[in-house]
N, C-alpha and C. Protein backbone atom coordinates (compact mmCIF):
# COMPACT_ATOMS: atom_id res chain seq x y z
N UNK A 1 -30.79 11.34 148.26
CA UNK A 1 -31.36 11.07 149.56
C UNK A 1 -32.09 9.75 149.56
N UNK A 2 -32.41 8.96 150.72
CA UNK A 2 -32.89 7.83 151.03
C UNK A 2 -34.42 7.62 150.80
N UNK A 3 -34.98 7.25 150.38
CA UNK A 3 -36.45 6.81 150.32
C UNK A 3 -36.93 5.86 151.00
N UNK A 4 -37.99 5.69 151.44
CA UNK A 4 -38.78 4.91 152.38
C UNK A 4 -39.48 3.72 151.83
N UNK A 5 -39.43 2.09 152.09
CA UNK A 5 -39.35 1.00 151.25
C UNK A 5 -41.42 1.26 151.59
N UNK A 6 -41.73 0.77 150.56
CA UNK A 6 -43.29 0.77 150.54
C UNK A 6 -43.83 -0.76 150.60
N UNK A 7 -44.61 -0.97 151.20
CA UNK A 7 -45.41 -2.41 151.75
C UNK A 7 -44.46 -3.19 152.98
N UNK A 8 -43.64 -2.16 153.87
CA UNK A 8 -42.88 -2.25 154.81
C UNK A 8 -42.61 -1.68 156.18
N UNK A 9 -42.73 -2.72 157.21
CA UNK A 9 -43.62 -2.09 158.50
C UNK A 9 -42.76 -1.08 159.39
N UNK A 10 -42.79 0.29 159.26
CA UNK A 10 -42.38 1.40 159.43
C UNK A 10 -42.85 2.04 160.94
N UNK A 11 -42.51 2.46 162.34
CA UNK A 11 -42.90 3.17 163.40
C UNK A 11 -43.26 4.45 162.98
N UNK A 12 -44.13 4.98 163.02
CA UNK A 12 -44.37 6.43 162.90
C UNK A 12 -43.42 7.13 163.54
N UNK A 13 -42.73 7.01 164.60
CA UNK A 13 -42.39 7.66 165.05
C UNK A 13 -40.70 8.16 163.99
N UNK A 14 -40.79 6.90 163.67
CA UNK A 14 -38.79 6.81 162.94
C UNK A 14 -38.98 7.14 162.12
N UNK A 15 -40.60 6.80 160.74
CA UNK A 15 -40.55 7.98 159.56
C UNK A 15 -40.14 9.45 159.76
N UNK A 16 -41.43 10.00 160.96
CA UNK A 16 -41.10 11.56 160.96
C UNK A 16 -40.25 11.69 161.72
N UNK A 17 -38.99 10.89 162.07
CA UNK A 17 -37.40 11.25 162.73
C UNK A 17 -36.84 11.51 161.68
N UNK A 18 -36.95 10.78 160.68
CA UNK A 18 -36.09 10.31 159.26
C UNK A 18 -36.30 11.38 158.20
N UNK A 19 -37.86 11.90 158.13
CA UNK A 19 -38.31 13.26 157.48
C UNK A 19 -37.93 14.14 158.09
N UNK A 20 -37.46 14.36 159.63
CA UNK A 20 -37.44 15.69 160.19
C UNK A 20 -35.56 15.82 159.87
N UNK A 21 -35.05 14.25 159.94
CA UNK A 21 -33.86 14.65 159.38
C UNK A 21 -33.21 14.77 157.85
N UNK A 22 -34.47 15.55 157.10
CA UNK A 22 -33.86 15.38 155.34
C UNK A 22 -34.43 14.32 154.64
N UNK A 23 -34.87 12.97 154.89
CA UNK A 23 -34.88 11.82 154.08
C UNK A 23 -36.25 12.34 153.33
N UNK A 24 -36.05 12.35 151.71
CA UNK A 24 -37.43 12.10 151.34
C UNK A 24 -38.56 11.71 151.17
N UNK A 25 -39.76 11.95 151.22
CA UNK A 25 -40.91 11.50 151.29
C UNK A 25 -42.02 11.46 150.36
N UNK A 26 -42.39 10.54 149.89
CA UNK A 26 -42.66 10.80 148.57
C UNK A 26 -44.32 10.83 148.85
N UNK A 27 -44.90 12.21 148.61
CA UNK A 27 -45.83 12.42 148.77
C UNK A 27 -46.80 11.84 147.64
N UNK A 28 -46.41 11.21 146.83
CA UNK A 28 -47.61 10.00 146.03
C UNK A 28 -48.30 8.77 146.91
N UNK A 29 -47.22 9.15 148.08
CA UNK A 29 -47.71 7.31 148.90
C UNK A 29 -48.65 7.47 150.16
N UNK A 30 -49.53 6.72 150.55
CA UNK A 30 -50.51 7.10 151.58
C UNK A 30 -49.74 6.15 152.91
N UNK A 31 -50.44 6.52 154.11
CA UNK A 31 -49.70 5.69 154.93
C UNK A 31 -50.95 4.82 155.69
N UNK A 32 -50.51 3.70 156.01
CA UNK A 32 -51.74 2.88 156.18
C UNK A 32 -50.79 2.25 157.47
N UNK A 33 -52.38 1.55 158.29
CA UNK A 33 -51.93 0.61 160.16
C UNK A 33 -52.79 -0.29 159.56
N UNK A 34 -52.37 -1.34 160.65
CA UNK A 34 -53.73 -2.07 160.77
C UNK A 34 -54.30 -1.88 162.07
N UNK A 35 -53.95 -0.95 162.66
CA UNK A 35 -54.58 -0.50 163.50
C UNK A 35 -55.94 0.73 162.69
N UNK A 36 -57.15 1.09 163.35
CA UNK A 36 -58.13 1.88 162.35
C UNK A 36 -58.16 2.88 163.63
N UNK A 37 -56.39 3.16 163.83
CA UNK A 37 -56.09 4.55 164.59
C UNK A 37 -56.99 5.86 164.26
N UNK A 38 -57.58 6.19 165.67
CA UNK A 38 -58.31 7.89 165.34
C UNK A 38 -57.27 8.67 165.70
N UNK A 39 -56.16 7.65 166.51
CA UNK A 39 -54.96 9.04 166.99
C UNK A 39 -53.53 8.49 167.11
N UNK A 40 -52.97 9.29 166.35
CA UNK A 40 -51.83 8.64 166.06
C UNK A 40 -50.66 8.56 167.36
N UNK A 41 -50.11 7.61 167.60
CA UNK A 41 -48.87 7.49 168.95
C UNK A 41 -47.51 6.98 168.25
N UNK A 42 -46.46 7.34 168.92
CA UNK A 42 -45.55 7.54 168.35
C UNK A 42 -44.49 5.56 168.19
N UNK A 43 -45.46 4.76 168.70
CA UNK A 43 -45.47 3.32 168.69
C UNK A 43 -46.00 2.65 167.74
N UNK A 44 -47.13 3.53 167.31
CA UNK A 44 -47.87 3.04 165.56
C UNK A 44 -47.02 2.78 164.63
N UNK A 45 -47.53 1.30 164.48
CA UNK A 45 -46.52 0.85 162.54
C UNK A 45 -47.41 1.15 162.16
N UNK A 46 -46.75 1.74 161.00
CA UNK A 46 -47.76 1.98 159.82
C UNK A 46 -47.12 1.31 158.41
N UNK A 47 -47.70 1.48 157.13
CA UNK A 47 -46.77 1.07 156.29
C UNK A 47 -47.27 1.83 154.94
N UNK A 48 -46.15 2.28 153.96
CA UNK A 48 -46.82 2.75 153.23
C UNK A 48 -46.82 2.44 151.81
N UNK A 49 -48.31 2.85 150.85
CA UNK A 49 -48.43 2.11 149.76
C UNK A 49 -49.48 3.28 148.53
N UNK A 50 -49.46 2.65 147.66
CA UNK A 50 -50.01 4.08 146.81
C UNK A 50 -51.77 4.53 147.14
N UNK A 51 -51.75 5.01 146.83
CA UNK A 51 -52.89 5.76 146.76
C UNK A 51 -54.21 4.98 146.53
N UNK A 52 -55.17 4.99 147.30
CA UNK A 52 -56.64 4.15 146.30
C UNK A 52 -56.59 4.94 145.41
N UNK A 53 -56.85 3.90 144.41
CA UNK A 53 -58.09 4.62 143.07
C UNK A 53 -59.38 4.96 143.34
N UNK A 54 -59.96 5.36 142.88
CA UNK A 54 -61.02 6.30 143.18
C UNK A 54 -62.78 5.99 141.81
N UNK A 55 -62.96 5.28 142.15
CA UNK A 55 -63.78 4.80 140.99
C UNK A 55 -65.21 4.89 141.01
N UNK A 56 -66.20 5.49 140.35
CA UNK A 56 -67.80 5.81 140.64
C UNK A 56 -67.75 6.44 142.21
N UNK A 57 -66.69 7.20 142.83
CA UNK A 57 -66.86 8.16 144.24
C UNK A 57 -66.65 7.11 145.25
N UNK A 58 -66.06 5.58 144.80
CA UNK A 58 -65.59 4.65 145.75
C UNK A 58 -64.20 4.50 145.45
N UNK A 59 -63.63 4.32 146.69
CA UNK A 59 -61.90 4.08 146.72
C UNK A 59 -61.88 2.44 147.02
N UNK A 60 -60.43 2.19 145.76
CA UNK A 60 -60.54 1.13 145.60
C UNK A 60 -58.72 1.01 146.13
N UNK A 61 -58.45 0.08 147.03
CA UNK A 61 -57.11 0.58 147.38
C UNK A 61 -56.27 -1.20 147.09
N UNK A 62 -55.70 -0.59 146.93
CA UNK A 62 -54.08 -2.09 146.16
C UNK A 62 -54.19 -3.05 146.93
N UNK A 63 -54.15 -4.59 146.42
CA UNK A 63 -54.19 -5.97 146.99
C UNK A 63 -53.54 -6.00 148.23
N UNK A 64 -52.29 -5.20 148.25
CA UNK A 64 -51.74 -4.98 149.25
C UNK A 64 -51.92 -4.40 150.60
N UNK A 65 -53.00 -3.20 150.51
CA UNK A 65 -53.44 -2.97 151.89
C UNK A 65 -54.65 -4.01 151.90
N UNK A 66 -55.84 -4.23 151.07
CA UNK A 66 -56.79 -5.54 151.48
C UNK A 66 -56.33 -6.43 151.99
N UNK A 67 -55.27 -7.15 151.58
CA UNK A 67 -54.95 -8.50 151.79
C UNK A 67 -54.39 -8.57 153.31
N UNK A 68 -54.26 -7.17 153.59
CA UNK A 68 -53.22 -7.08 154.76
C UNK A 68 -54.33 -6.24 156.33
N UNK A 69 -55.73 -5.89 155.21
CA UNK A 69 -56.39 -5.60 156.18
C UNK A 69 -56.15 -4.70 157.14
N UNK A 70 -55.39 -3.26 156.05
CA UNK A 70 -55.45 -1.82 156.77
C UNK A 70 -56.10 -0.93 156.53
N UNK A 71 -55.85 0.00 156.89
CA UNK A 71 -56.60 1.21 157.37
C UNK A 71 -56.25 2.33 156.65
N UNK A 72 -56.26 3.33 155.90
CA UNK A 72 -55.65 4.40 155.43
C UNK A 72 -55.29 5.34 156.50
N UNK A 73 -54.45 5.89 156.89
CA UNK A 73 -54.01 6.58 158.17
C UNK A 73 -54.09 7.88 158.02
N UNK A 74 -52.93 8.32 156.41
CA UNK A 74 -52.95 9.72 156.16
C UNK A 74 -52.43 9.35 154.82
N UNK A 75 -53.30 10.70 154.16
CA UNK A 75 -52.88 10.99 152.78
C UNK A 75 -51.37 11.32 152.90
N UNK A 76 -50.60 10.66 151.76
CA UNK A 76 -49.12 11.40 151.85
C UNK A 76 -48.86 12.46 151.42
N UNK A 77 -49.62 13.37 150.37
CA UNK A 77 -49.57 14.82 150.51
C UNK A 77 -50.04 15.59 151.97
N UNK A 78 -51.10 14.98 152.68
CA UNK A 78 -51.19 15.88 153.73
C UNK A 78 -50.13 15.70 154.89
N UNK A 79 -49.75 14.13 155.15
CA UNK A 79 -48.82 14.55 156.25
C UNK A 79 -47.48 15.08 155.86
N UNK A 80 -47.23 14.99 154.45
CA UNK A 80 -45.92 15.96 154.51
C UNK A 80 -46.56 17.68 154.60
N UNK A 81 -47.19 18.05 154.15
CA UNK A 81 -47.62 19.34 154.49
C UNK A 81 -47.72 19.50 156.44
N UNK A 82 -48.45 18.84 156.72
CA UNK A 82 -48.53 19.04 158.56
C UNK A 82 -47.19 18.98 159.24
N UNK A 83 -45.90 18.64 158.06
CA UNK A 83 -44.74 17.73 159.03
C UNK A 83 -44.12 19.26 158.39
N UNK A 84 -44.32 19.94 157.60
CA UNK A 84 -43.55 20.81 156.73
C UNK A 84 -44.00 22.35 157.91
N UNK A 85 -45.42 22.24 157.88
CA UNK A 85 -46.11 23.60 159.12
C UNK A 85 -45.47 23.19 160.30
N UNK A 86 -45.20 21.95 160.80
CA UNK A 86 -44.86 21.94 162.00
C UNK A 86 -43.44 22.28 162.48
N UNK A 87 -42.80 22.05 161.24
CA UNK A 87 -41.10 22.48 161.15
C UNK A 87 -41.01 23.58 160.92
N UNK A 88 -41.34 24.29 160.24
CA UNK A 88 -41.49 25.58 159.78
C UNK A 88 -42.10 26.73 160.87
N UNK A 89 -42.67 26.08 161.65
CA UNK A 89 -43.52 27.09 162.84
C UNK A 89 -42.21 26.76 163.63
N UNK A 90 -41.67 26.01 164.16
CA UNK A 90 -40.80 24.71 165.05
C UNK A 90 -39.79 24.07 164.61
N UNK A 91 -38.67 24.50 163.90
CA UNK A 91 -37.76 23.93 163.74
C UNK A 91 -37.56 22.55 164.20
N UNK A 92 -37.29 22.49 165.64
CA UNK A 92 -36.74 21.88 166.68
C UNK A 92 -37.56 21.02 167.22
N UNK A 93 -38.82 20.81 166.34
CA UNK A 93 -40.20 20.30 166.91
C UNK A 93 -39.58 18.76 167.24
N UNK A 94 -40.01 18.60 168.49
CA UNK A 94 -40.17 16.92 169.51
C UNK A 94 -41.00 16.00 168.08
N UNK A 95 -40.97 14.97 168.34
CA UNK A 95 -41.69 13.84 167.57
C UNK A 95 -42.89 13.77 167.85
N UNK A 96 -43.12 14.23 169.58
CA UNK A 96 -44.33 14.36 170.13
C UNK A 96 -44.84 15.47 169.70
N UNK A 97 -44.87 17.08 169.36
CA UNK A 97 -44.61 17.70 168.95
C UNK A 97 -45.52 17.60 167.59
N UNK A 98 -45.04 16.41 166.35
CA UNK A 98 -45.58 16.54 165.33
C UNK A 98 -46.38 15.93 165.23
N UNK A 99 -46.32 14.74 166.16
CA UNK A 99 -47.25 13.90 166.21
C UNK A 99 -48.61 14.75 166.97
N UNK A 100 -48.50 15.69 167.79
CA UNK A 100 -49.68 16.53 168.28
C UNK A 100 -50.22 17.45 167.33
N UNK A 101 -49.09 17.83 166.33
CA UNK A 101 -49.57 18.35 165.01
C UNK A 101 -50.26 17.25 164.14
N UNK A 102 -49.83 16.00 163.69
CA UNK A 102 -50.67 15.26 162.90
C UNK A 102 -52.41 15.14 163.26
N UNK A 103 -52.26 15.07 164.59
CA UNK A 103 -53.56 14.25 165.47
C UNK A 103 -54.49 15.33 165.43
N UNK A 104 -53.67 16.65 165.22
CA UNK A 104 -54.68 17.93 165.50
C UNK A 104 -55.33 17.87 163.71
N UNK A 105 -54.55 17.80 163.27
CA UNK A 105 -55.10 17.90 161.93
C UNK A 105 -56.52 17.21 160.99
N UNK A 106 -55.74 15.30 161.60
CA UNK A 106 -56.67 14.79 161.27
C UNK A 106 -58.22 14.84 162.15
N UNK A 107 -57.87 15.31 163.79
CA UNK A 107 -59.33 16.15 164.04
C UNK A 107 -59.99 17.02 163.31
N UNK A 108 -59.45 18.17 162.93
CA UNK A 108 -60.17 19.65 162.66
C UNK A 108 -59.71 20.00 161.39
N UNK A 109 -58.78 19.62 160.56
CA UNK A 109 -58.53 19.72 159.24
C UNK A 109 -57.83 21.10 159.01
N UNK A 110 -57.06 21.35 160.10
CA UNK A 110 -56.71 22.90 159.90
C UNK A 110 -55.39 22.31 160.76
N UNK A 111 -54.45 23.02 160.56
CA UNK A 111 -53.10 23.10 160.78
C UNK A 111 -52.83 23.39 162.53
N UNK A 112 -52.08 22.68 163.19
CA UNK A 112 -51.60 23.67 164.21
C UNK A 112 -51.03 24.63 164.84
N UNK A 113 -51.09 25.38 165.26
CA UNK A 113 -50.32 26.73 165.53
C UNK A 113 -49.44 26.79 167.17
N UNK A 114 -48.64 26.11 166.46
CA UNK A 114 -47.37 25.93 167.38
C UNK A 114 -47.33 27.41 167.87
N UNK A 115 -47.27 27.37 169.36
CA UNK A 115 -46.64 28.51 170.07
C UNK A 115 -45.38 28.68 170.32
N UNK A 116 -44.53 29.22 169.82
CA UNK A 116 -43.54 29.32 169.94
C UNK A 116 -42.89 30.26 171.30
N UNK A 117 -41.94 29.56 172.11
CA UNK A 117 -41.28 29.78 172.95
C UNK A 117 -40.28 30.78 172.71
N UNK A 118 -40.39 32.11 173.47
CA UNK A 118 -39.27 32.66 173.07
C UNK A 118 -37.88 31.98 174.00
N UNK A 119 -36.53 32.37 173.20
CA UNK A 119 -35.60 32.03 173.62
C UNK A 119 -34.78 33.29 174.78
N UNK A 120 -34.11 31.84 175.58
CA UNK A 120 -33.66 32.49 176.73
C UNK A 120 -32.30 33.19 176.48
């Protein structure tokens, strides 16, 4: 399967098209804007790159997001977990959809609970 190029300016919206269709995601990588988004829209570049280090309880993050003057957006273990609840509750989940799942998350730190529609 395809992997996602890292320090490369990515739409949120076409990652979690690209995750919702199979492509792997490598949950070592964080996803970073230079936007210092509180809510994610489905027009956000983001781009993604490894992880800060973590040094005396300060995060120290790669030349590459400094130099570029971003933002950490989402841990890449958590948004594949929120993209994984949201499929899993929702198969069929809209982009908008996960993206209302991401946004809920990074509010309240708890998962969303897709209501599911029964079928006609």
């Amino acid at each position: 399967m395809n992997t996602f190029e890292v320090k490369e300016p990515i739409l949120i919206s076409t990652l979690i098209e690209t995750v919702r269709l199979g492509h792997e995601f490598d949950d070592d990588l964080c996803l970073y804007s230079s936007d210092a988004a509180d809510r994610i829209r489905a027009d956000l570049v983001c781009y993604l790159d490894d992880y800060p280090d973590v040094v005396n309880d300060k995060d120290h993050y790669s030349t590459f997001v400094t130099t570029n003057n971003l933002h950490l957006l989402y841990y890449g273990e958590q948004f594949k977990d929120v993209m994984i609840n949201a499929l899993t509750q929702k198969p069929q989940a809209s982009i908008g959809e996960i993206i209302e799942a991401l946004n809920y998350y990074m509010e309240n730190d708890d998962f969303l609970d897709h209501k599911l529609t029964p079928s006609a």
